[in-house]
N, C-alpha and C. Protein backbone atom coordinates (compact mmCIF):
# COMPACT_ATOMS: atom_id res chain seq x y z
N UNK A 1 -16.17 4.73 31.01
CA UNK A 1 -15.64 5.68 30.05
C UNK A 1 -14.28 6.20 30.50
N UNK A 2 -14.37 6.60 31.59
CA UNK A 2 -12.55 6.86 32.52
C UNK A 2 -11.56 6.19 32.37
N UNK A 3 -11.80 4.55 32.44
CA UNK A 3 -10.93 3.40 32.52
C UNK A 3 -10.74 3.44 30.71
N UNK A 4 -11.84 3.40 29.97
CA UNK A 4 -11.22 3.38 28.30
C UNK A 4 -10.39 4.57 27.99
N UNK A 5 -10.71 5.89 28.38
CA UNK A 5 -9.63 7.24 28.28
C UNK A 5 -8.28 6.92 29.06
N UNK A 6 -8.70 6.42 30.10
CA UNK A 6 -6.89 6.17 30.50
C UNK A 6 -6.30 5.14 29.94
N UNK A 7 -6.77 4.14 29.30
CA UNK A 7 -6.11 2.90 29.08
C UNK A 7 -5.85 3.55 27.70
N UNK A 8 -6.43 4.55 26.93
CA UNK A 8 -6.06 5.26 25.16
C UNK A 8 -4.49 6.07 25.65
N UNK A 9 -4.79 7.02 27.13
CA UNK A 9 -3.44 7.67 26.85
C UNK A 9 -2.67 6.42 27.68
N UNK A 10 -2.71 6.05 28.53
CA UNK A 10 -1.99 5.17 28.67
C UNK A 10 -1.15 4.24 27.37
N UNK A 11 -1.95 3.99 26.14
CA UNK A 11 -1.50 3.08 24.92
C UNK A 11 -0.81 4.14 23.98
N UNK A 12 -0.91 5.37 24.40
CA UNK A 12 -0.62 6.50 23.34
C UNK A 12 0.53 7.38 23.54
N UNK A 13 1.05 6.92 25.51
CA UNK A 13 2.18 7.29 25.59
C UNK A 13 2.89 5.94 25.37
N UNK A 14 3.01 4.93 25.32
CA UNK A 14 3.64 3.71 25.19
C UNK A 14 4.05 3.57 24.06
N UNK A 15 3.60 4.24 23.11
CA UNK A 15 4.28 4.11 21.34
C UNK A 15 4.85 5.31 20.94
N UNK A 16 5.60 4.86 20.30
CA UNK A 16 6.41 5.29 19.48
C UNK A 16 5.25 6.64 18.67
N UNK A 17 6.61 7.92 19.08
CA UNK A 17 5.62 9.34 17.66
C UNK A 17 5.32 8.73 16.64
N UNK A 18 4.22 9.11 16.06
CA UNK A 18 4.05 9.18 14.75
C UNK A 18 4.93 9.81 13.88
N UNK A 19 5.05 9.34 12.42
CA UNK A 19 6.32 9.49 11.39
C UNK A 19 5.92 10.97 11.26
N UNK A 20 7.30 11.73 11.02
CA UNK A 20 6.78 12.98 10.81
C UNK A 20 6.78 13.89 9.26
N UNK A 21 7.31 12.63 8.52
CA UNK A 21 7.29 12.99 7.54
C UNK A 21 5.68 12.90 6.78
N UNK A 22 4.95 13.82 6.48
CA UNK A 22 3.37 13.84 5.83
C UNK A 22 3.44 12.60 4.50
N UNK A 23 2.35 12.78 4.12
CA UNK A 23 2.32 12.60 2.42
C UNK A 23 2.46 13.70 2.22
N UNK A 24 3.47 13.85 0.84
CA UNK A 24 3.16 14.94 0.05
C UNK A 24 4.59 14.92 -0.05
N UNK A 25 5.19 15.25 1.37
CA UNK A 25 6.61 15.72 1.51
C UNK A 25 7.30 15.12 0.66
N UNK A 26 8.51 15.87 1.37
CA UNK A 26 9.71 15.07 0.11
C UNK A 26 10.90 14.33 0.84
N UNK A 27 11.08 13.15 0.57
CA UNK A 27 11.66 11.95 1.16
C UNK A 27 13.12 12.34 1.08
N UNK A 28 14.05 12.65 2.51
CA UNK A 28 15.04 13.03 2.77
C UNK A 28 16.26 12.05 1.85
N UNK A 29 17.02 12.32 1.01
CA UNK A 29 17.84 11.37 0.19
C UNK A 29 18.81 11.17 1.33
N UNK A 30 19.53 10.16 1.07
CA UNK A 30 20.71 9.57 2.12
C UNK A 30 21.48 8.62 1.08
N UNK A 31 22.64 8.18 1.39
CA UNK A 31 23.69 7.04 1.66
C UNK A 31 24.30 6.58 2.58
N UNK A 32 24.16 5.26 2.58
CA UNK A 32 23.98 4.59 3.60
C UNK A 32 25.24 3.01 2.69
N UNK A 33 25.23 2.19 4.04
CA UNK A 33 25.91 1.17 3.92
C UNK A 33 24.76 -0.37 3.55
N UNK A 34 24.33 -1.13 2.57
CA UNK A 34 23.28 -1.74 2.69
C UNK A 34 24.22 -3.51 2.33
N UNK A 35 23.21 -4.46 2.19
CA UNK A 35 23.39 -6.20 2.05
C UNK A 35 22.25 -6.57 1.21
N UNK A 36 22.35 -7.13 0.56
CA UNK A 36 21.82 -7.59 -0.29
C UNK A 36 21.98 -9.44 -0.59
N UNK A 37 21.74 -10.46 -0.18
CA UNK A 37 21.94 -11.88 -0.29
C UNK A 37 23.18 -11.82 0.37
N UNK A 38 23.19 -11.08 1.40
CA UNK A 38 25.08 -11.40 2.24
C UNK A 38 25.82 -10.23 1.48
N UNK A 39 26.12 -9.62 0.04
CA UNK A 39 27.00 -9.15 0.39
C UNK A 39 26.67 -7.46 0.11
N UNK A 40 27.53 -7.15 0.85
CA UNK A 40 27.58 -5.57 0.92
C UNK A 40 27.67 -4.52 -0.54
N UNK A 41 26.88 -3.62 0.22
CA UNK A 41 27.06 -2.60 -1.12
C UNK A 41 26.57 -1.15 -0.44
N UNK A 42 26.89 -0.31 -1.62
CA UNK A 42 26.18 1.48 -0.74
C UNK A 42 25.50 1.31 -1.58
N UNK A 43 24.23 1.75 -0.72
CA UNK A 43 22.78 2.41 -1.23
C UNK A 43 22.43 3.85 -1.00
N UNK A 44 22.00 4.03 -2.01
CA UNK A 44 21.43 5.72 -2.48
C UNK A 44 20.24 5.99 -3.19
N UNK A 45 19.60 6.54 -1.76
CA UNK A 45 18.31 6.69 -2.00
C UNK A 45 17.50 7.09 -3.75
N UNK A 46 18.56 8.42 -3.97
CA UNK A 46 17.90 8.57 -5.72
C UNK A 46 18.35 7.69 -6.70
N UNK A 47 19.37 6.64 -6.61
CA UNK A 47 19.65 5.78 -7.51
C UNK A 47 18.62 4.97 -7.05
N UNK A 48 17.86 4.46 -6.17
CA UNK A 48 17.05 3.31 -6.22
C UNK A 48 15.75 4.20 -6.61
N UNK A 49 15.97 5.16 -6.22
CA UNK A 49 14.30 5.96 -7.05
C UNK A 49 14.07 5.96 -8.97
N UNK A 50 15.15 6.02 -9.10
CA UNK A 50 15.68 6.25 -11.10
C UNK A 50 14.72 4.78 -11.42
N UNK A 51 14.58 3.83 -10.91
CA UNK A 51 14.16 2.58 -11.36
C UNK A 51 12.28 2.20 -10.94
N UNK A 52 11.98 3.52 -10.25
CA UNK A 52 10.63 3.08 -9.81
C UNK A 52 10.25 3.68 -8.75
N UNK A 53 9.03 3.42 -7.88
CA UNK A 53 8.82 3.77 -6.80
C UNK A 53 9.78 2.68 -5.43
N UNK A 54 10.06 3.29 -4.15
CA UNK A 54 10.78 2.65 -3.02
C UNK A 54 9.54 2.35 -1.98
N UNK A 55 9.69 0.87 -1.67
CA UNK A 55 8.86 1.43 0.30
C UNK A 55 9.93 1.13 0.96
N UNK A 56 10.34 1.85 1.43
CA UNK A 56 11.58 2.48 2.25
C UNK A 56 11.06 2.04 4.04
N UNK A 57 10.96 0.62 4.52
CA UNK A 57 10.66 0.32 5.74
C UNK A 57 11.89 0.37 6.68
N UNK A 58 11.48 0.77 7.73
CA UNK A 58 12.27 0.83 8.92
C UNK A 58 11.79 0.04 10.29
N UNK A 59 12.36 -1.09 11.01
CA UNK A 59 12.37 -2.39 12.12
C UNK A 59 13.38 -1.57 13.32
N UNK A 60 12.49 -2.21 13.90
CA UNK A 60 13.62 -2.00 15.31
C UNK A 60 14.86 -2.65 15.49
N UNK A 61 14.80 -4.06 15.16
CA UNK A 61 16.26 -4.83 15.01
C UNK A 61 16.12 -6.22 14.58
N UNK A 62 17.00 -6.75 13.65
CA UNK A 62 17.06 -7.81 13.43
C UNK A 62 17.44 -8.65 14.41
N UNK A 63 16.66 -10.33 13.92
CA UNK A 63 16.86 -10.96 14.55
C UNK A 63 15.28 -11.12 15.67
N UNK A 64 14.59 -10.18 16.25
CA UNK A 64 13.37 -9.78 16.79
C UNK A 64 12.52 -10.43 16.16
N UNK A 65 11.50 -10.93 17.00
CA UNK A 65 10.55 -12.18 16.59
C UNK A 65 9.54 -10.78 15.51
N UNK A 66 9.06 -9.77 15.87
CA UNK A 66 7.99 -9.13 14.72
C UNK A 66 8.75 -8.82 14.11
N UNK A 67 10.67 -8.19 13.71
CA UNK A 67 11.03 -7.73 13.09
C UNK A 67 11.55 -9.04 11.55
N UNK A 68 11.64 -9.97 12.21
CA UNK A 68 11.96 -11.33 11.79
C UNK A 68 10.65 -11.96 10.77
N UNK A 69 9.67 -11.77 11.58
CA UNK A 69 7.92 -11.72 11.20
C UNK A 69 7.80 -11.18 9.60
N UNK A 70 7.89 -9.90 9.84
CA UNK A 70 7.74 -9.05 9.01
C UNK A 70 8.51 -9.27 7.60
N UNK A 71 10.17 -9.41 8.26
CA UNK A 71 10.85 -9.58 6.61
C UNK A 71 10.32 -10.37 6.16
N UNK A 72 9.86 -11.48 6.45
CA UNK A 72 9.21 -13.02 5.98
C UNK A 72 7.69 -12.38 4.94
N UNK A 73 7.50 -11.67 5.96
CA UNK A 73 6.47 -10.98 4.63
C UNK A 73 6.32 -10.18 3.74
N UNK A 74 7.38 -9.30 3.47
CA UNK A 74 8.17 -8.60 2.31
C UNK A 74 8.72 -9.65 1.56
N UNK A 75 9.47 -10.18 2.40
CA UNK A 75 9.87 -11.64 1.13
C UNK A 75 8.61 -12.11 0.45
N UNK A 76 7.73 -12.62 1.07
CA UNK A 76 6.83 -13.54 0.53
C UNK A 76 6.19 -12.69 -0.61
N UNK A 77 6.06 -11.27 -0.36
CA UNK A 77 5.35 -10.15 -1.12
C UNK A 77 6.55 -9.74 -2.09
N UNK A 78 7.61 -10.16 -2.29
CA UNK A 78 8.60 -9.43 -3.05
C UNK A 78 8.24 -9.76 -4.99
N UNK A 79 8.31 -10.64 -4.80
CA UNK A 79 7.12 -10.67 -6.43
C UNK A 79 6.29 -9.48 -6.67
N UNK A 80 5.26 -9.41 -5.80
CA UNK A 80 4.07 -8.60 -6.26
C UNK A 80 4.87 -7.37 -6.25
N UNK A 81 5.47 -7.02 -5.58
CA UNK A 81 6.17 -5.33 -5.22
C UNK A 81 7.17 -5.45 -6.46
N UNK A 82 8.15 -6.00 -7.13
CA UNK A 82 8.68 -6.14 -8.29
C UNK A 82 7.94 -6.17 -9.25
N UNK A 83 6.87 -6.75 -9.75
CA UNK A 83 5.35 -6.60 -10.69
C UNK A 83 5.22 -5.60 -10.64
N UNK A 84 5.13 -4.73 -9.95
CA UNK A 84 4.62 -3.06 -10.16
C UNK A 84 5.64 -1.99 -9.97
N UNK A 85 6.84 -2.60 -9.79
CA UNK A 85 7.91 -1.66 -10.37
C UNK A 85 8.41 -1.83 -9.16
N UNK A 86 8.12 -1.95 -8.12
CA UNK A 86 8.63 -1.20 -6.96
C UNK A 86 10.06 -1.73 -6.31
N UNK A 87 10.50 -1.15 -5.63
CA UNK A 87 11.91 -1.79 -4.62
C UNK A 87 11.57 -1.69 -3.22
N UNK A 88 11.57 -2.91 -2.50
CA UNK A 88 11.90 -2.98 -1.07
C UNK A 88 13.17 -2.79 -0.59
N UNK A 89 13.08 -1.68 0.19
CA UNK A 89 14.43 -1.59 1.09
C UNK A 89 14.19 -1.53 2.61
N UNK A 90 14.36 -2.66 3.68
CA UNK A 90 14.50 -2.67 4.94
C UNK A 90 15.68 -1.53 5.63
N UNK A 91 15.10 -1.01 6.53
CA UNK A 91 16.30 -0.21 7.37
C UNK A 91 16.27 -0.53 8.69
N UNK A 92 17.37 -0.73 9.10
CA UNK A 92 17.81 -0.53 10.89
C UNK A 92 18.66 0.40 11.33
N UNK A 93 19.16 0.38 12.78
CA UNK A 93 20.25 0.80 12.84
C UNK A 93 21.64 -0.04 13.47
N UNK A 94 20.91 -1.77 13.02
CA UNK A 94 21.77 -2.36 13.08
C UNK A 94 23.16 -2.41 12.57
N UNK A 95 24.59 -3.27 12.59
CA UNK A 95 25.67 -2.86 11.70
C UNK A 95 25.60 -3.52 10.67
N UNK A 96 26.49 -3.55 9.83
CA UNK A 96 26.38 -4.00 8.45
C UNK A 96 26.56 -5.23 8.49
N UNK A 97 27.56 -5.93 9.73
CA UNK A 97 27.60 -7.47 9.80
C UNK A 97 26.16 -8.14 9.66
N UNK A 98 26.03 -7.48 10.60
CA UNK A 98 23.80 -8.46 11.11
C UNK A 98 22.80 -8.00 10.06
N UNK A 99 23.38 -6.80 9.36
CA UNK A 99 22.62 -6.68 8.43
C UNK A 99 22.56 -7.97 7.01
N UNK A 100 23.80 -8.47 7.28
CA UNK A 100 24.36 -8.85 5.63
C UNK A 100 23.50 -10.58 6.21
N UNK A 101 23.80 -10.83 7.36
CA UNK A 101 23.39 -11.92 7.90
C UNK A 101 21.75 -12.11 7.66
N UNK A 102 21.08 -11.12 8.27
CA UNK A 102 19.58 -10.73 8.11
C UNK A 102 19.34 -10.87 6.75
N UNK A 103 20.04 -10.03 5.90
CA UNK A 103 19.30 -10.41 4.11
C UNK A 103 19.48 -11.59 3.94
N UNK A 104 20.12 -12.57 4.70
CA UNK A 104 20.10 -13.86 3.75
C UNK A 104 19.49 -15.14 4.63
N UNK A 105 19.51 -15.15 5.80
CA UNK A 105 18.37 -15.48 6.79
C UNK A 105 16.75 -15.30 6.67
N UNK A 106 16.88 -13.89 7.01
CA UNK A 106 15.19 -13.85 7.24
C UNK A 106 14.83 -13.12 5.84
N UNK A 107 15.41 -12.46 5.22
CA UNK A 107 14.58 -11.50 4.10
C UNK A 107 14.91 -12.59 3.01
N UNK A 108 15.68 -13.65 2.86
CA UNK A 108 15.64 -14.75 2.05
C UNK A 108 16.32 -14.14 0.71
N UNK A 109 17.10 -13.15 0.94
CA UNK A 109 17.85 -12.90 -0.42
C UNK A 109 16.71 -12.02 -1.23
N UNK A 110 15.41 -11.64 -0.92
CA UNK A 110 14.63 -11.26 -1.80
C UNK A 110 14.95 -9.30 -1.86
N UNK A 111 15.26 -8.94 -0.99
CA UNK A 111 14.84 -7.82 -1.15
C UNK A 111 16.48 -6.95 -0.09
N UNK A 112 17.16 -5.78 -0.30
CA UNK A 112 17.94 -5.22 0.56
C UNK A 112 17.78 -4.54 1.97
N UNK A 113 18.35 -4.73 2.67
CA UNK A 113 18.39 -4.20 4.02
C UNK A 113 19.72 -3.18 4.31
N UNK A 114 19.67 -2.18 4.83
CA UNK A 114 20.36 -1.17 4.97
C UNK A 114 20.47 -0.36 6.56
N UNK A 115 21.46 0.29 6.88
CA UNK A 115 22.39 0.59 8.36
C UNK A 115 21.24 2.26 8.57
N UNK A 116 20.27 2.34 9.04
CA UNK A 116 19.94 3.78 9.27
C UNK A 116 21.13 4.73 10.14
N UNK A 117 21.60 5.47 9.68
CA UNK A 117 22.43 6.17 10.05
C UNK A 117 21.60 7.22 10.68
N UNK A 118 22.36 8.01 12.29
CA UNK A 118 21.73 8.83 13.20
C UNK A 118 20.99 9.98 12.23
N UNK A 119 21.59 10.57 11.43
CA UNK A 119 20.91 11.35 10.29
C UNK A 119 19.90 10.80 9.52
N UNK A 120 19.77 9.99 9.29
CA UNK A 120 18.57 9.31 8.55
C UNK A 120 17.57 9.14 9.42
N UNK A 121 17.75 8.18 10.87
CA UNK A 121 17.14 8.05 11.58
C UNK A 121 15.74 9.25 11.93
N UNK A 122 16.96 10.27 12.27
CA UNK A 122 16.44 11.74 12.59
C UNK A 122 15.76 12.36 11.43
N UNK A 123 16.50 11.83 9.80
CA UNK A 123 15.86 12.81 9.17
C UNK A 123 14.41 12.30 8.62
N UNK A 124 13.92 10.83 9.07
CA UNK A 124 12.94 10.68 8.72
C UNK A 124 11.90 10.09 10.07
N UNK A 125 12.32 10.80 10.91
CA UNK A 125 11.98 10.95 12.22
C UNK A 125 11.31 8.85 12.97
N UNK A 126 12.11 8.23 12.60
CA UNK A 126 11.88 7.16 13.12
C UNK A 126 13.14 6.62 14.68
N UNK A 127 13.54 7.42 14.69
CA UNK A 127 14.38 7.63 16.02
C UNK A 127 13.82 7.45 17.32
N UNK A 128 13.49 6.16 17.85
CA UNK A 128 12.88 5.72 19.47
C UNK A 128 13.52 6.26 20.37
N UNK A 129 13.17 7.46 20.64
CA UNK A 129 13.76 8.20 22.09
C UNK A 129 13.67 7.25 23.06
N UNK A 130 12.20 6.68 23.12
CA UNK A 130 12.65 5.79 24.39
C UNK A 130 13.32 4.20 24.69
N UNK A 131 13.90 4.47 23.54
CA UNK A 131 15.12 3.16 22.97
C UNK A 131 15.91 3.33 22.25
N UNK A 132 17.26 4.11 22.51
CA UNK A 132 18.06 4.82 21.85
C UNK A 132 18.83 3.59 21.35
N UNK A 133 19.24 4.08 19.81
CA UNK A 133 19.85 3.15 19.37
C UNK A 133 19.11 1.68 18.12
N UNK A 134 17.76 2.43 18.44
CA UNK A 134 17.07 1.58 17.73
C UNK A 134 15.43 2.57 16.85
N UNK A 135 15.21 1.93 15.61
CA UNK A 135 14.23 2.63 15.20
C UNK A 135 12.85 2.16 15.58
N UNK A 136 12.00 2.73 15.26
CA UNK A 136 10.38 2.73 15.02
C UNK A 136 10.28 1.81 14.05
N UNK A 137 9.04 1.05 14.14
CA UNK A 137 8.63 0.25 12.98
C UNK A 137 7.64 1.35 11.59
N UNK A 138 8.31 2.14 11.10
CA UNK A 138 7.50 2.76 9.90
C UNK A 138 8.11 2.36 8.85
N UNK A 139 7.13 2.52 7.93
CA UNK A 139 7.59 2.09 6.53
C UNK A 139 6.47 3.78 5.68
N UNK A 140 7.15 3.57 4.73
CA UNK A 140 7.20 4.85 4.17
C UNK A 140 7.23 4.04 2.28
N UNK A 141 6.26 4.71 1.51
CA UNK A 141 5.67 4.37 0.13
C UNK A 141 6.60 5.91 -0.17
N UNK A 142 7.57 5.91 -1.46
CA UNK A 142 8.23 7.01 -1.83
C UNK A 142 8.07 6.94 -3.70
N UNK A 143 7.36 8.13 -4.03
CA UNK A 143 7.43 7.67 -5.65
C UNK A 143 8.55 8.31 -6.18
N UNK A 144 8.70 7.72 -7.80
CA UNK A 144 10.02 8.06 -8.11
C UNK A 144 10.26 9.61 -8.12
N UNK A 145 9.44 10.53 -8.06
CA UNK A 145 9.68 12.00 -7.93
C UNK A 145 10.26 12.37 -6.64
N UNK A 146 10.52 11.41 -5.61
CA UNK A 146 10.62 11.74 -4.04
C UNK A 146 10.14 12.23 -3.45
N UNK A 147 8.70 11.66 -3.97
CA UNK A 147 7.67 12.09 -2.46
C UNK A 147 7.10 11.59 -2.10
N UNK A 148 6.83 11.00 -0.77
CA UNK A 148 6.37 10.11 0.40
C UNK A 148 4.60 10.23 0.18
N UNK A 149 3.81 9.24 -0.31
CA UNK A 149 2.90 8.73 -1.09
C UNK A 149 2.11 7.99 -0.20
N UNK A 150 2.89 7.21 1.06
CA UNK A 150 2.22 6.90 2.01
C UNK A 150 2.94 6.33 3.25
N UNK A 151 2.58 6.49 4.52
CA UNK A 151 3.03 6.30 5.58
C UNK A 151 2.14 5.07 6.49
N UNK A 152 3.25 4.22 7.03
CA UNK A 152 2.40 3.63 7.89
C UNK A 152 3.21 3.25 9.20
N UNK A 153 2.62 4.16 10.02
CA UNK A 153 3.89 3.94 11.23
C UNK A 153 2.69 3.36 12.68
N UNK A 154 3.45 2.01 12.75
CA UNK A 154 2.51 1.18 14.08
C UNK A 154 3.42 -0.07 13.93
N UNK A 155 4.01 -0.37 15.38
CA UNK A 155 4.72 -0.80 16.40
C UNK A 155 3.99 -2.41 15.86
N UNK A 156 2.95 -2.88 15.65
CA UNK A 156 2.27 -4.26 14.93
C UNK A 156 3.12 -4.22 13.54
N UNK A 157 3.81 -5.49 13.55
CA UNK A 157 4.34 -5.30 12.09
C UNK A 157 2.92 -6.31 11.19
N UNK A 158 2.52 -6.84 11.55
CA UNK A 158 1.38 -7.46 10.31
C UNK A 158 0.89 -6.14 9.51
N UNK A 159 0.40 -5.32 9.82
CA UNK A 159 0.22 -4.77 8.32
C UNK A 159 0.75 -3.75 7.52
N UNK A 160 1.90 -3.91 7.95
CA UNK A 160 2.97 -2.87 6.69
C UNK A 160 3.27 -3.51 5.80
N UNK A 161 3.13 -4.71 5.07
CA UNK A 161 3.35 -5.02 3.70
C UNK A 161 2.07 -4.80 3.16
N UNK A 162 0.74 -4.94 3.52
CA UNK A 162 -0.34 -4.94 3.14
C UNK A 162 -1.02 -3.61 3.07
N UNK A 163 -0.14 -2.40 3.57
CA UNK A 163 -0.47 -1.17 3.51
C UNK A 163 0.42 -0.57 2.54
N UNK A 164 1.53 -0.98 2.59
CA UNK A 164 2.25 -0.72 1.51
C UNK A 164 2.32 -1.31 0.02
N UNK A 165 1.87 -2.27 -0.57
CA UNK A 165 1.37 -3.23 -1.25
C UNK A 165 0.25 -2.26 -1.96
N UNK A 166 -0.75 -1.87 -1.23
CA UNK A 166 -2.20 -1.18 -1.46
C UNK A 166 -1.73 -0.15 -2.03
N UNK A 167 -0.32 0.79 -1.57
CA UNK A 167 -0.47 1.92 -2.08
C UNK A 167 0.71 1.91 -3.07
N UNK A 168 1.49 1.36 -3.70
CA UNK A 168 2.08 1.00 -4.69
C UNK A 168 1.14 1.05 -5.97
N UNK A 169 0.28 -0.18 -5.30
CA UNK A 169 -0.74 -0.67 -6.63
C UNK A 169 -1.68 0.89 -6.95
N UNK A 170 -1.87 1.69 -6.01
CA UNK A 170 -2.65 3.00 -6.06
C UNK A 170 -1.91 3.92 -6.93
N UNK A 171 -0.81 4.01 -6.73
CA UNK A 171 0.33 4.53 -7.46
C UNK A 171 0.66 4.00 -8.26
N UNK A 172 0.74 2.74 -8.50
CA UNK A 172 0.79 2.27 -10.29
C UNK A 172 -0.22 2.69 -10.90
N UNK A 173 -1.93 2.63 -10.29
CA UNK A 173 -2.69 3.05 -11.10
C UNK A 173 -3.34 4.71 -11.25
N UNK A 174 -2.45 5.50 -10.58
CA UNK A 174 -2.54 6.47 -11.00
C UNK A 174 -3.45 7.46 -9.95
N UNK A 175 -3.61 6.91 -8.25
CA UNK A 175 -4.57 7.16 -7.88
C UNK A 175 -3.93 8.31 -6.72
């Protein structure tokens, strides 16, 4: 029982805080620098809300075998998340070069990727103190009213499309 309690805080200081934004709250708006199939554009958080609900995900860095992982599965899921209204937007705090590179590489043109700026970072508390310079793997469900609907923050990228996916469709149907 000793060895399973130390090996929990042991696994519990090794990750990344939990997101600190709740459900309920209200999803910090920003502009930011984003890519879309290679080329550049500004993104703003309430103009992409006017069209639907956002899952607003955040990777540690492109190029990264789970971060690489993952777009592949937003891509593959970008149908179903367009079917129910929704918009994928990837965030880093990569630059806009590797970003523009990344949308058309690994996210396959399907969906935008965007520059988390230190304010964003901070204001939606995905900021890796103990890897400055780089975010947390959370992704964040935002409905069009701007409020954060569901959170899923864990360092495993396999199931943030499938948690986010679930709660879209919950939120399309009214739940």
């Amino acid at each position: 029982m000793r060895n399973l309690l130390a090996g929990l805080v042991l696994a519990a200081l090794a990750a990344p805080s939990l997101a600190a934004l709740p459900v309920g709250s209200k999803a910090p708006d920003f502009t930011t620098q984003g890519a879309l199939a290679g080329k550049p554009f500004k993104l703003h958080l309430a103009e992409q809300l006017k069209h639907g609900p956002v899952v607003l995900y955040f990777f540690p860095k492109a190029f990264t075998q789970g971060c690489t992982l993952e777009a592949h599965a937003f891509s593959d899921a970008s149908a179903e998340f367009k079917k129910l209204g929704a918009r994928v937007i990837g965030m880093s705090r990569d630059d806009l070069p590797t970003l523009e590179k990344f949308s058309v590489e690994e996210c396959r043109n399907s969906f935008p990727v965007a520059t988390a700026t230190d304010a964003t970072a901070k204001a939606y508390d995905v900021a890796w103190a103990e890897h400055p310079g780089i975010t947390t793997r959370t992704s964040y469900v935002i409905a069009p009213n701007g409020k954060v609907v569901a959170v899923h923050d864990d360092l495993d990228w396999s199931k943030h499309v499938e948690t986010t996916l679930a709660a879209v469709k919950a939120l399309k149907a009214g739940h």
